[in-house]
PDB file of N, CA and C in Angstrom:
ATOM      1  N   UNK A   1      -6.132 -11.715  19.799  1.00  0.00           N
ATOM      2  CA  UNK A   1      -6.135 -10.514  18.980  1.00  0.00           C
ATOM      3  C   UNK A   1      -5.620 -10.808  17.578  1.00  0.00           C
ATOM      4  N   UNK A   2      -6.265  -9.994  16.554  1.00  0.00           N
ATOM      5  CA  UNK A   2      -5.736 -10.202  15.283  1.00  0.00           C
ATOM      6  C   UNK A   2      -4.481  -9.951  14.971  1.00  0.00           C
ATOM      7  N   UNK A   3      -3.737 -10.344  13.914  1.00  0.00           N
ATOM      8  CA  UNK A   3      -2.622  -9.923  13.668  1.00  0.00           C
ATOM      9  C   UNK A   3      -2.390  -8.930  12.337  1.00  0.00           C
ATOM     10  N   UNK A   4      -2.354  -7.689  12.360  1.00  0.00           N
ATOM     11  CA  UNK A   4      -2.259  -6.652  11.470  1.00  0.00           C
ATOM     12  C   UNK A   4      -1.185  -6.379  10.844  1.00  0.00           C
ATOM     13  N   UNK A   5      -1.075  -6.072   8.898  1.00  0.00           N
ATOM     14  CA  UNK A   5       0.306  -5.653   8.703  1.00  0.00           C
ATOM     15  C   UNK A   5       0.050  -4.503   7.715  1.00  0.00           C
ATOM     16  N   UNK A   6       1.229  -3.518   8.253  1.00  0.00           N
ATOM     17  CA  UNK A   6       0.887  -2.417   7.277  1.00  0.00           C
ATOM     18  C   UNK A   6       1.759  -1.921   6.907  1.00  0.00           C
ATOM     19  N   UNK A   7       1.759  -1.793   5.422  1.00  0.00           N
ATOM     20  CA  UNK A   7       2.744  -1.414   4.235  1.00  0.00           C
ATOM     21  C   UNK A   7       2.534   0.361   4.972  1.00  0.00           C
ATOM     22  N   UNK A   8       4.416   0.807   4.943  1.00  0.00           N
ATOM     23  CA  UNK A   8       3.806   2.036   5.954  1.00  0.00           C
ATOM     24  C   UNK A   8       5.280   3.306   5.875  1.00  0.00           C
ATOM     25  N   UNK A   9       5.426   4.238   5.422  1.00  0.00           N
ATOM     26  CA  UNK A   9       6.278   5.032   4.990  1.00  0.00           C
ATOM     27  C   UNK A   9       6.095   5.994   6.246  1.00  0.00           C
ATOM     28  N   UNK A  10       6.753   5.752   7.204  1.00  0.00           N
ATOM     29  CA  UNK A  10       7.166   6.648   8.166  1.00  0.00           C
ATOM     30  C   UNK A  10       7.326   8.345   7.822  1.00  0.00           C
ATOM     31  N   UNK A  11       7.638   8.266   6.738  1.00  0.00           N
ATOM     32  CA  UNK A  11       7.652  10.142   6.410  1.00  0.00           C
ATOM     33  C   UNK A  11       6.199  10.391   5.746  1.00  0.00           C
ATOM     34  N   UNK A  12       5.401   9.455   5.706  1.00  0.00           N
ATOM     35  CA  UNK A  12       3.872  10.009   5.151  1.00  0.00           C
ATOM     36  C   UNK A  12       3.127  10.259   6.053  1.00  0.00           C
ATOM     37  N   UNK A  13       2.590  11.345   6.626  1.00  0.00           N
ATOM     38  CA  UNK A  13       1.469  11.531   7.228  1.00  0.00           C
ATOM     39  C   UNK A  13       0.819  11.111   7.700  1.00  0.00           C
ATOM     40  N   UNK A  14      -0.365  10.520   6.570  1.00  0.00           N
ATOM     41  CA  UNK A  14      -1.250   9.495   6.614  1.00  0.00           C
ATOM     42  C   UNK A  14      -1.149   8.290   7.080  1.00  0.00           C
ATOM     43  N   UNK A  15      -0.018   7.638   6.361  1.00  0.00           N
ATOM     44  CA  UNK A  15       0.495   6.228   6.842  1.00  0.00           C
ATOM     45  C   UNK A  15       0.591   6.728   8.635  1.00  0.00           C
ATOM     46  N   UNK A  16       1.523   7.196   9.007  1.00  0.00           N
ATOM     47  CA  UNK A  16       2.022   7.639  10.972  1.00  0.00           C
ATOM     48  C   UNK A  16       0.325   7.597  11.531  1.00  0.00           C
ATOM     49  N   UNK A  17      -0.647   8.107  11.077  1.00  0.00           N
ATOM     50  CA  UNK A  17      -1.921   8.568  11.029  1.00  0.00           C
ATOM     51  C   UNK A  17      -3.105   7.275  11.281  1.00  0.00           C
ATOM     52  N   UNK A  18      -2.731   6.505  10.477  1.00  0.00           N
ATOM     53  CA  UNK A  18      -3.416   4.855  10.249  1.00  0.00           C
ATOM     54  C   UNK A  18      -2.553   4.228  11.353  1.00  0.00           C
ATOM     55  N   UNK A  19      -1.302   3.883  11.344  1.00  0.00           N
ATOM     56  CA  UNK A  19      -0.788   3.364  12.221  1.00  0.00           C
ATOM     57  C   UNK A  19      -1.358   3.338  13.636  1.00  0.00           C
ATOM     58  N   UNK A  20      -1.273   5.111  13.590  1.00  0.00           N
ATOM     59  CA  UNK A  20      -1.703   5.341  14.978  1.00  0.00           C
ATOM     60  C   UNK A  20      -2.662   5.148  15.410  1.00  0.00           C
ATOM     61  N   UNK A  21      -4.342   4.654  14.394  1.00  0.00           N
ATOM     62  CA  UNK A  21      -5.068   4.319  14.586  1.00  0.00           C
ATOM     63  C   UNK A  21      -5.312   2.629  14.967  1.00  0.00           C
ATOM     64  N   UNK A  22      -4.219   1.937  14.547  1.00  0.00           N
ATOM     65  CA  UNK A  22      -4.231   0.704  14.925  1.00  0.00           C
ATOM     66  C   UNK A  22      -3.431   0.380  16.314  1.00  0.00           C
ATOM     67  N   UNK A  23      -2.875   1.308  16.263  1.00  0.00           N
ATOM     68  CA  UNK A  23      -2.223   1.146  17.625  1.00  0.00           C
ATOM     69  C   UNK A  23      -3.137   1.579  19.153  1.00  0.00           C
ATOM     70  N   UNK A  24      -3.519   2.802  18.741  1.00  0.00           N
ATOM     71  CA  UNK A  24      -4.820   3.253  19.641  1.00  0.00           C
ATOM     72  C   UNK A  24      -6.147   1.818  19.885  1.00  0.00           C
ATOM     73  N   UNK A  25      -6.221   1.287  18.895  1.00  0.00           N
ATOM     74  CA  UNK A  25      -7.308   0.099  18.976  1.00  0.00           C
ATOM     75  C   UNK A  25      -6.805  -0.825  19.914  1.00  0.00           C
ATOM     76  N   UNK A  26      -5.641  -1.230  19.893  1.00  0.00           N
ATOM     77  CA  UNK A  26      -4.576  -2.096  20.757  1.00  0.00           C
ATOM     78  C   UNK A  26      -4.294  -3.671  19.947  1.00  0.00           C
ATOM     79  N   UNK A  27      -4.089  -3.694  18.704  1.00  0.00           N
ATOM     80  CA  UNK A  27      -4.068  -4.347  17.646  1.00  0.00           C
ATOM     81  C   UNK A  27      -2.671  -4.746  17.731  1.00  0.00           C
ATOM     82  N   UNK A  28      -2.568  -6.186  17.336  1.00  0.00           N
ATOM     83  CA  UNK A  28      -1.250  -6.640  17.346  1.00  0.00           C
ATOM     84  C   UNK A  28      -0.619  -6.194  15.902  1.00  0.00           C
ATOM     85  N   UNK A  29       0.223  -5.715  15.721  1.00  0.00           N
ATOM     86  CA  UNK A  29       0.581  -5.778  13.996  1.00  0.00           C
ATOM     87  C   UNK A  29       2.218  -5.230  13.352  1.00  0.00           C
ATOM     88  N   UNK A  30       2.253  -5.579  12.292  1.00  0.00           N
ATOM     89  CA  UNK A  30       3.857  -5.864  12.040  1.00  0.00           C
ATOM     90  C   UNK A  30       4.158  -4.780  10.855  1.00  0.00           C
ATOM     91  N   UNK A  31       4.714  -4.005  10.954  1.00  0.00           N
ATOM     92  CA  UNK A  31       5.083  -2.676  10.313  1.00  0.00           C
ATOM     93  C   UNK A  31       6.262  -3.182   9.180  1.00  0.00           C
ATOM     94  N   UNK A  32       5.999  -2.962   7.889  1.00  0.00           N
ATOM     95  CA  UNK A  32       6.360  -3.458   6.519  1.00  0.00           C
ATOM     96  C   UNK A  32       6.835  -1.970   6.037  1.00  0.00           C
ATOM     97  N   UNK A  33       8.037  -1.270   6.257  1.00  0.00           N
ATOM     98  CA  UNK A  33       8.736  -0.684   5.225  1.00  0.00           C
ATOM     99  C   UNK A  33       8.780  -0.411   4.033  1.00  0.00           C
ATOM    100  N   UNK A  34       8.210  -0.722   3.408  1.00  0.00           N
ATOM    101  CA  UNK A  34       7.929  -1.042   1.634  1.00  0.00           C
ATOM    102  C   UNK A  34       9.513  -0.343   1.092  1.00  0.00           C
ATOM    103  N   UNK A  35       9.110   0.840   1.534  1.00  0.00           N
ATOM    104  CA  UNK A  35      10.578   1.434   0.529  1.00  0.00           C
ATOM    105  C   UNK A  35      11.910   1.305   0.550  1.00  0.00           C
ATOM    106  N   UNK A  36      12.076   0.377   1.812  1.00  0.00           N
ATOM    107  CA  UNK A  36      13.365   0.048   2.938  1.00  0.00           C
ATOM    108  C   UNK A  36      13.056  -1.376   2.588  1.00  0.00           C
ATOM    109  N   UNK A  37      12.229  -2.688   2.134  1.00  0.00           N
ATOM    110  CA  UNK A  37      12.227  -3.669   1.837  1.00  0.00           C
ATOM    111  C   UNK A  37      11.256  -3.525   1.237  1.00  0.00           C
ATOM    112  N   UNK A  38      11.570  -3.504  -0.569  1.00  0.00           N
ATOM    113  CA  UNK A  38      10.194  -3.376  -1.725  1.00  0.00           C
ATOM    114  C   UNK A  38       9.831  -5.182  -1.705  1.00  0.00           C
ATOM    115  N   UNK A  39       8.112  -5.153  -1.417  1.00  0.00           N
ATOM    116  CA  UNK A  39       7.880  -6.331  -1.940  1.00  0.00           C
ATOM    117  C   UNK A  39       7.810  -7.085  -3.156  1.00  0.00           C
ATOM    118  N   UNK A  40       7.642  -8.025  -3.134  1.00  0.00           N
ATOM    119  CA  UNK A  40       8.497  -8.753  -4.588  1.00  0.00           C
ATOM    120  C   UNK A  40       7.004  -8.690  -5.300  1.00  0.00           C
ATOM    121  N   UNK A  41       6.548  -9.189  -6.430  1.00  0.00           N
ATOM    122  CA  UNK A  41       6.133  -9.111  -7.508  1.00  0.00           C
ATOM    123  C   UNK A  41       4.316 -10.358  -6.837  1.00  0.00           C
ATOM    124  N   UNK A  42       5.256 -10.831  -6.754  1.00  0.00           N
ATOM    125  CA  UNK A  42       3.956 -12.185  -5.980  1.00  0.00           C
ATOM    126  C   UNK A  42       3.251 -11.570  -5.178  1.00  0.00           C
ATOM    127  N   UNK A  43       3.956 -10.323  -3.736  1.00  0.00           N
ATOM    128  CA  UNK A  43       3.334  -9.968  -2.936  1.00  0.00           C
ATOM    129  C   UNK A  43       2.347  -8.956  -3.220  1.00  0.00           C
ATOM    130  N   UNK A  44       2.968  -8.345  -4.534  1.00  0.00           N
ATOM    131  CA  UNK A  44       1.563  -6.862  -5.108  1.00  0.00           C
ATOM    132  C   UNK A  44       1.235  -7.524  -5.609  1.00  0.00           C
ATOM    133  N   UNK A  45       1.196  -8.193  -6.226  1.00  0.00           N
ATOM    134  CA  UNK A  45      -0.401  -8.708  -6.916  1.00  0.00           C
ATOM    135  C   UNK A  45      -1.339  -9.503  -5.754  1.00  0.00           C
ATOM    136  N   UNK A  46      -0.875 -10.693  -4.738  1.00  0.00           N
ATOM    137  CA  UNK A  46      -1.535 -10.736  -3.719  1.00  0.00           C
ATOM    138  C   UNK A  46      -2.199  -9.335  -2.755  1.00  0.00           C
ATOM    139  N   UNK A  47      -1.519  -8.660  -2.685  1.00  0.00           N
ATOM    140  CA  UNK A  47      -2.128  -7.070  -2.245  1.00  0.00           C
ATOM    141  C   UNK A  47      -3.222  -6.374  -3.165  1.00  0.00           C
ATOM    142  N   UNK A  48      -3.178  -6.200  -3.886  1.00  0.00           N
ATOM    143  CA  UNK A  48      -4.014  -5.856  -4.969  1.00  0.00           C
ATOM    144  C   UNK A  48      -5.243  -6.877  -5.219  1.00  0.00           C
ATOM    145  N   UNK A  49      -4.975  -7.750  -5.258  1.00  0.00           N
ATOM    146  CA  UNK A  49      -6.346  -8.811  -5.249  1.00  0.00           C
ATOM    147  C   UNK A  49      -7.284  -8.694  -3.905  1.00  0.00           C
ATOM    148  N   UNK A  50      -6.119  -8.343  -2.680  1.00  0.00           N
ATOM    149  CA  UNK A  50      -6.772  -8.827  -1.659  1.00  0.00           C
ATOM    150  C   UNK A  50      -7.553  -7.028  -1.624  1.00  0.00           C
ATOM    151  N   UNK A  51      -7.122  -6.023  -2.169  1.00  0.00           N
ATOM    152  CA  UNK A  51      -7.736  -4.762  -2.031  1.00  0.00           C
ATOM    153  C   UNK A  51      -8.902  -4.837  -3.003  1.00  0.00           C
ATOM    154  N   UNK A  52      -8.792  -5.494  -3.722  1.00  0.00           N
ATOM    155  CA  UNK A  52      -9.895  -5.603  -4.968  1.00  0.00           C
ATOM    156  C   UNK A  52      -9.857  -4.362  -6.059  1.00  0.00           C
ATOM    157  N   UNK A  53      -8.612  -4.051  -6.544  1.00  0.00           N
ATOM    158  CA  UNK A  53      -8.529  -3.066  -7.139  1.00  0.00           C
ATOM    159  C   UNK A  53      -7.399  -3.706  -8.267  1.00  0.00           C
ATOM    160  N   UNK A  54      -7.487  -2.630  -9.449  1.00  0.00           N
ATOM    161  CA  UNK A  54      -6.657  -2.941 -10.819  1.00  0.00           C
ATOM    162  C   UNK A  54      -5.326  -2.572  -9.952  1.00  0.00           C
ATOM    163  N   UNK A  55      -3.780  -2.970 -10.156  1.00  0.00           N
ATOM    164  CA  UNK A  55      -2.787  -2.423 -10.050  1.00  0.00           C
ATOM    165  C   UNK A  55      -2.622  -0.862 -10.308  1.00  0.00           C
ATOM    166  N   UNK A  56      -3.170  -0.578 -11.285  1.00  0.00           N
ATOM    167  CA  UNK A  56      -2.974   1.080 -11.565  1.00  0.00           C
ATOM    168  C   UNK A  56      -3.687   1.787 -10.739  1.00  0.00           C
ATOM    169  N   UNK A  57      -4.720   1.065 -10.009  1.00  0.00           N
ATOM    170  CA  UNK A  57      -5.170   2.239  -9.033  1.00  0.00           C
ATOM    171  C   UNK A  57      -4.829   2.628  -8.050  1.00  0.00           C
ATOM    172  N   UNK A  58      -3.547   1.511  -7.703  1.00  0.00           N
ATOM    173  CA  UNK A  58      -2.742   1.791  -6.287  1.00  0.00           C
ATOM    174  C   UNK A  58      -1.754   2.481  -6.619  1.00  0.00           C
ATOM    175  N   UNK A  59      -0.812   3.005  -7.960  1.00  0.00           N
ATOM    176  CA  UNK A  59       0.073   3.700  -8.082  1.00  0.00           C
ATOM    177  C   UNK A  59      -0.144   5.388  -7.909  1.00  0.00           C
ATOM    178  N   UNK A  60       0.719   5.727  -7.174  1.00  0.00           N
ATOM    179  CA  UNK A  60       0.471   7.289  -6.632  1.00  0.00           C
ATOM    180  C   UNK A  60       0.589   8.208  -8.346  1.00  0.00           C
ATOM    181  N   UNK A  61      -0.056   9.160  -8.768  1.00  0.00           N
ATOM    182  CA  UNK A  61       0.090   9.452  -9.648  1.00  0.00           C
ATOM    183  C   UNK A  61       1.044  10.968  -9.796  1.00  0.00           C
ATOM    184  N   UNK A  62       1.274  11.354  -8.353  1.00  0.00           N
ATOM    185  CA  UNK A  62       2.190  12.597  -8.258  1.00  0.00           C
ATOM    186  C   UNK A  62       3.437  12.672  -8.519  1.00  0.00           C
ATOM    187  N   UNK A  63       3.752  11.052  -7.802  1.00  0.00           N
ATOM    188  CA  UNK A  63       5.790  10.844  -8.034  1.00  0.00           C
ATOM    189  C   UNK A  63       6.156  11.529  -9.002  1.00  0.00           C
ATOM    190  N   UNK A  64       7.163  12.075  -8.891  1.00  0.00           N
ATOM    191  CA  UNK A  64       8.265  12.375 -10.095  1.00  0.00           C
ATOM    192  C   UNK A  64       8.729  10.598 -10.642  1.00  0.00           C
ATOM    193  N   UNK A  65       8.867   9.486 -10.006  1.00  0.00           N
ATOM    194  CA  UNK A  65       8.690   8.583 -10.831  1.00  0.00           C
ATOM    195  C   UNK A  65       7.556   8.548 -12.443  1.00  0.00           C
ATOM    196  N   UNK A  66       6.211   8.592 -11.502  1.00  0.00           N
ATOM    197  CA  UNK A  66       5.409   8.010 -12.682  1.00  0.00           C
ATOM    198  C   UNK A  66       5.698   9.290 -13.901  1.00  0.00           C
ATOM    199  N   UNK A  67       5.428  10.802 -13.407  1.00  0.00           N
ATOM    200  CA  UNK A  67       5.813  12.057 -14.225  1.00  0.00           C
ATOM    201  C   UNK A  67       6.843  11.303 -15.393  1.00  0.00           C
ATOM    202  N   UNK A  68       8.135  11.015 -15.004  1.00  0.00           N
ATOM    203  CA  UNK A  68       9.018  10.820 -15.851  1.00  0.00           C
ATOM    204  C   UNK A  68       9.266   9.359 -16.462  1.00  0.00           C
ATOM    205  N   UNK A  69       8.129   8.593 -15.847  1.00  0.00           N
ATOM    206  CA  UNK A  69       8.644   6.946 -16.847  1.00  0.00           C
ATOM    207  C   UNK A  69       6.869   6.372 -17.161  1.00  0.00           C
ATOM    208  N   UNK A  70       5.914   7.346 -16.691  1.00  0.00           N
ATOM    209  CA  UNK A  70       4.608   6.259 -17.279  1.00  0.00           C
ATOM    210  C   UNK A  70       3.548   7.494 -16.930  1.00  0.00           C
ATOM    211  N   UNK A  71       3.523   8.510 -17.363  1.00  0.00           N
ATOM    212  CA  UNK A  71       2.775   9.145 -17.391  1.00  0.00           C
ATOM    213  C   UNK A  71       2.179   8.925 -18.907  1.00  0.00           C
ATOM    214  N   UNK A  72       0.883   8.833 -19.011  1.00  0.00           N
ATOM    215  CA  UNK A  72      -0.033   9.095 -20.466  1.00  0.00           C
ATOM    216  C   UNK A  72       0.379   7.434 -21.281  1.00  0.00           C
ATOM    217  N   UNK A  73       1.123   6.759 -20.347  1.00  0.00           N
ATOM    218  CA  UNK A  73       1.284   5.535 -20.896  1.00  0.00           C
ATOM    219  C   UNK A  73      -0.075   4.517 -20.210  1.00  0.00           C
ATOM    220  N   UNK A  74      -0.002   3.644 -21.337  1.00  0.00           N
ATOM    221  CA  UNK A  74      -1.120   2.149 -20.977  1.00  0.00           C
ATOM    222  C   UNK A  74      -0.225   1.251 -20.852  1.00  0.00           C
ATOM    223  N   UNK A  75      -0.417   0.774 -19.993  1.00  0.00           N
ATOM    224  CA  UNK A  75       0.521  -0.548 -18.920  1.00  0.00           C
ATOM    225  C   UNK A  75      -0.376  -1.329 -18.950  1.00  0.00           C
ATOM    226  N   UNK A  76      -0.025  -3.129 -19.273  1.00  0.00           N
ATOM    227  CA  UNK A  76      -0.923  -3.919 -18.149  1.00  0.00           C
ATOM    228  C   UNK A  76      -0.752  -3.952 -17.059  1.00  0.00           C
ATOM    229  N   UNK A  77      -1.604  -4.891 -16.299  1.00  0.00           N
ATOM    230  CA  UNK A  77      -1.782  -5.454 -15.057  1.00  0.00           C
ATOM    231  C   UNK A  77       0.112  -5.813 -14.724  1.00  0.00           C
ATOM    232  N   UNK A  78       0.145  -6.600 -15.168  1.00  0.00           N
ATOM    233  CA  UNK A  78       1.520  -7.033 -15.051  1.00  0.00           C
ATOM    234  C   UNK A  78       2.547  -5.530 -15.397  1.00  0.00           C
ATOM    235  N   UNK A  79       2.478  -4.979 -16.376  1.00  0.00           N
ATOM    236  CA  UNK A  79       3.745  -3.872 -16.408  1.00  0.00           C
ATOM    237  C   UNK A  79       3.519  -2.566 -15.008  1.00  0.00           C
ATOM    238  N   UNK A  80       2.111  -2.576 -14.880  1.00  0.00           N
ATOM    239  CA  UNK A  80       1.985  -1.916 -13.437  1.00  0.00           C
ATOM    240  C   UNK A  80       2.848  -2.398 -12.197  1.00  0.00           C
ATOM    241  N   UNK A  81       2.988  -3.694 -12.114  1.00  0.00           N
ATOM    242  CA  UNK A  81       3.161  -4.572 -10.866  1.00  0.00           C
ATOM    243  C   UNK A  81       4.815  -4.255 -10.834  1.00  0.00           C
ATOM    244  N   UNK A  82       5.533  -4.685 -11.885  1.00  0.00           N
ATOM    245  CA  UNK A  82       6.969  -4.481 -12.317  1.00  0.00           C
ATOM    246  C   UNK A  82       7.005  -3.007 -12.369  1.00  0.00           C
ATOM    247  N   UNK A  83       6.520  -2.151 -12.652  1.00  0.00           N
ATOM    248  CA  UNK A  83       6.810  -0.572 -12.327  1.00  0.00           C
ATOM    249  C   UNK A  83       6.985  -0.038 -10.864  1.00  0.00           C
ATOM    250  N   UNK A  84       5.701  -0.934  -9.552  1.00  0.00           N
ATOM    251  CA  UNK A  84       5.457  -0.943  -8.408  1.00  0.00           C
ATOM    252  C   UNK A  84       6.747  -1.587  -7.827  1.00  0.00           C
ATOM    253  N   UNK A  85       7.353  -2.972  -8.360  1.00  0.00           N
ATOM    254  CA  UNK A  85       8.463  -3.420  -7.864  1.00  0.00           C
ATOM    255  C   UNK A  85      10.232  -2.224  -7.914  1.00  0.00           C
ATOM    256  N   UNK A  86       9.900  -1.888  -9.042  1.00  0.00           N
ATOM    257  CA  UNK A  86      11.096  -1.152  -9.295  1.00  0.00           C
ATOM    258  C   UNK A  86      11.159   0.369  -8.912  1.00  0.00           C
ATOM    259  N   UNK A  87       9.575   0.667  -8.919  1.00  0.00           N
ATOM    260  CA  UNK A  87      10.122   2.162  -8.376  1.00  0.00           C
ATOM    261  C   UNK A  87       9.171   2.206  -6.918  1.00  0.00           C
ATOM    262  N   UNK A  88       9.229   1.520  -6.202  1.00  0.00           N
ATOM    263  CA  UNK A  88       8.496   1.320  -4.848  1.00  0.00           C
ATOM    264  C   UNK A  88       7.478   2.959  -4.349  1.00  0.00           C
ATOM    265  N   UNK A  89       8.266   4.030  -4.500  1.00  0.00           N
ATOM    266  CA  UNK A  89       7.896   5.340  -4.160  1.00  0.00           C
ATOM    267  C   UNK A  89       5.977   5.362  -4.774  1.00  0.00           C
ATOM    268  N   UNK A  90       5.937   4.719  -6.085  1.00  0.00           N
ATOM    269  CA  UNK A  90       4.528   4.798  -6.939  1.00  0.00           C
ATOM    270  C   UNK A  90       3.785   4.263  -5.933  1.00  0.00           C
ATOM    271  N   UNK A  91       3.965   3.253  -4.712  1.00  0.00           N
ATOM    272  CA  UNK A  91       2.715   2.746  -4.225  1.00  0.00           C
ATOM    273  C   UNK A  91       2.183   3.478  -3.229  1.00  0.00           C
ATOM    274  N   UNK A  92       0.857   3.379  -3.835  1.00  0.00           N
ATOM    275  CA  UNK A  92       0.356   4.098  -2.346  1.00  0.00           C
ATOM    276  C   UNK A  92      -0.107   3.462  -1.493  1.00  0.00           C
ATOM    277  N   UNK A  93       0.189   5.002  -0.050  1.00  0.00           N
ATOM    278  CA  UNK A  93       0.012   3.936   1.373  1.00  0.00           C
ATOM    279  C   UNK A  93      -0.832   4.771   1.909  1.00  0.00           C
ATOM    280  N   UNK A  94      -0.686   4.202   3.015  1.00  0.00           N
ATOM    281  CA  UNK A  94      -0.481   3.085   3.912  1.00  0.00           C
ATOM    282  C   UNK A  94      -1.698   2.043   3.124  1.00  0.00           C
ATOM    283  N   UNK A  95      -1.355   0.692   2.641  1.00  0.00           N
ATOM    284  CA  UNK A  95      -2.220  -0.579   3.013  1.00  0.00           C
ATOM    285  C   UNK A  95      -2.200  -1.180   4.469  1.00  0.00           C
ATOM    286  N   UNK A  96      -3.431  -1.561   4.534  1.00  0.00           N
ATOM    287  CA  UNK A  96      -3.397  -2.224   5.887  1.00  0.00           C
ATOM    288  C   UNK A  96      -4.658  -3.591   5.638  1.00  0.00           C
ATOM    289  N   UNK A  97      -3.563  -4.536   6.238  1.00  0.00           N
ATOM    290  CA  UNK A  97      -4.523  -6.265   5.692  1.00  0.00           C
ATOM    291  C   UNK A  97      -4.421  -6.803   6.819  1.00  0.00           C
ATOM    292  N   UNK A  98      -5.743  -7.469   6.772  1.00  0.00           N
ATOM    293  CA  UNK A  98      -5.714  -8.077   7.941  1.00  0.00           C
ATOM    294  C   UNK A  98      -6.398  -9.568   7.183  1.00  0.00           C
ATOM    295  N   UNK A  99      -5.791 -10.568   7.490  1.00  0.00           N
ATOM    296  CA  UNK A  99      -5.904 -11.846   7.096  1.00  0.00           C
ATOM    297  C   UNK A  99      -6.478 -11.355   5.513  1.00  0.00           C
ATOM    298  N   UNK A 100      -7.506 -12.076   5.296  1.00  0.00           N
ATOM    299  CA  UNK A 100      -7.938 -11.927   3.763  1.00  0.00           C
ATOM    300  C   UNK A 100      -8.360 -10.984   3.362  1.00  0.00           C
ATOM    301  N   UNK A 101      -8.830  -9.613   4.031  1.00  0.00           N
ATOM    302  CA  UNK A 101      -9.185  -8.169   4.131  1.00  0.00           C
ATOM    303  C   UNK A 101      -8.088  -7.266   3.431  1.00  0.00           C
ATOM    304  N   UNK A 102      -8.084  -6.041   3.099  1.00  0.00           N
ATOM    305  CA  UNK A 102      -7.303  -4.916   2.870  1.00  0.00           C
ATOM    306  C   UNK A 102      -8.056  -3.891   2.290  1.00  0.00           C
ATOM    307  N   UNK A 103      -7.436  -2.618   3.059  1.00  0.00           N
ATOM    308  CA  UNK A 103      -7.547  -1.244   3.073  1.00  0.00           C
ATOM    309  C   UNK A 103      -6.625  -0.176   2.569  1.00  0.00           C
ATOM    310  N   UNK A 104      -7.009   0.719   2.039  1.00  0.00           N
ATOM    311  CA  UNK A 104      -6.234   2.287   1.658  1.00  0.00           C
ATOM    312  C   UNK A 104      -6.033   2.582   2.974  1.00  0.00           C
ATOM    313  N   UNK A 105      -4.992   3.291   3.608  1.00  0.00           N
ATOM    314  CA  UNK A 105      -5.186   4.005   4.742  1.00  0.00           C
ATOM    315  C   UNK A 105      -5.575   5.479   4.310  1.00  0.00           C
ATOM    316  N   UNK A 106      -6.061   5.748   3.137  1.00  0.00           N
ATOM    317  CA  UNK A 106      -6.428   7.118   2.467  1.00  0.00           C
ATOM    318  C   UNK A 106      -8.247   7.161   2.853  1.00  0.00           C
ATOM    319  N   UNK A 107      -8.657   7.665   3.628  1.00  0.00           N
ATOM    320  CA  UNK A 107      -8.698   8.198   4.722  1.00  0.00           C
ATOM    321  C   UNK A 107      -7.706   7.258   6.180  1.00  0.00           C
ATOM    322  N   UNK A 108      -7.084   7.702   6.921  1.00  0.00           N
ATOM    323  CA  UNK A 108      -6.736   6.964   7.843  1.00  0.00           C
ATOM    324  C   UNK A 108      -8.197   6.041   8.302  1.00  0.00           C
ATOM    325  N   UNK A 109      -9.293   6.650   8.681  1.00  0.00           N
ATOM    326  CA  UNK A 109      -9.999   6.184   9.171  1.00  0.00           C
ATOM    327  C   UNK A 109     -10.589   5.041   8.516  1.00  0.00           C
ATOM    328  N   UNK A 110     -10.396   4.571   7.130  1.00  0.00           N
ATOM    329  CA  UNK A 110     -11.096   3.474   6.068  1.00  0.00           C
ATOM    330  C   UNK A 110     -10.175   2.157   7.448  1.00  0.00           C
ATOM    331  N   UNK A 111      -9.113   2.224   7.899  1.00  0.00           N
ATOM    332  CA  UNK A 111      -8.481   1.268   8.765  1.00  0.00           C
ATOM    333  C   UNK A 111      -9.437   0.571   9.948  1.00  0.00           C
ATOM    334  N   UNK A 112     -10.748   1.420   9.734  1.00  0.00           N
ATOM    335  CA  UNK A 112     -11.255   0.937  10.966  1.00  0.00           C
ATOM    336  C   UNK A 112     -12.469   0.015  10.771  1.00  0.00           C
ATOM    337  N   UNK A 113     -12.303  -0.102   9.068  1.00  0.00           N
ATOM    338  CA  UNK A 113     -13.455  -1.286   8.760  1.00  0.00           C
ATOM    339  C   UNK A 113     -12.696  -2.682   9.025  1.00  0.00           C
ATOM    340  N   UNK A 114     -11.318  -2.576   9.075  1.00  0.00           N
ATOM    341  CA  UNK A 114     -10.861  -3.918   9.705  1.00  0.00           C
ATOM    342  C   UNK A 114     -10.431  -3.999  10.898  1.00  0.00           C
ATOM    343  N   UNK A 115     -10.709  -2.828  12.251  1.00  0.00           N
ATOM    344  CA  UNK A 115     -10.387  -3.022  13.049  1.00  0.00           C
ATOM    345  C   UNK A 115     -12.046  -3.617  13.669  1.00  0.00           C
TER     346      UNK A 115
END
């Protein structure tokens, strides 16, 4: 069986939602905290490559983070990544990767192109 890991905020919905969809499949996989252990700088940009998306498209745009420190601002690639490191809350979840693969769990169900 594969081995699954998913960036995963227990008080989100969605994320409990995806989970539960990998768990229902009977998927081996290792549950990543993000906000309880923020990944370091190397690991979002490896995440982001492996989603195939700009950094800014994974930042949640509702936080009262982004509201009060990068709203109507232009960031690079890099000042996105360091915004994602420091205010962890901006990323959105659930990701879910499976070896060289990765997914939004926005629909939960997008989880099931890698199951």
């Amino acid at each position: 069986m594969k081995m699954i890991t998913i960036y995963h905020n227990p008080r989100c919905s969605k994320s409990r939602q995806t989970l539960g969809l990998i768990e229902e499949k009977g998927h081996d996989f290792v549950v990543k905290e993000y906000l309880k252990n923020v990944p370091s700088k190397e690991e979002l940009k490896q995440v982001v490559g492996l989603l195939g998306i700009k950094p800014e498209q994974l930042v949640r745009k509702g936080e009262p983070e982004f509201k009060e420190n990068f709203k109507g601002k232009n960031l690079s690639d890099d000042e996105w990544i360091d915004a994602m490191v420091r205010y962890p809350k901006l990323i959105e979840r659930p990701i879910v990767i499976d070896g060289d693969k990765a997914v939004l769990g926005r629909p939960p169900e997008n989880v099931l192109k890698l199951l």
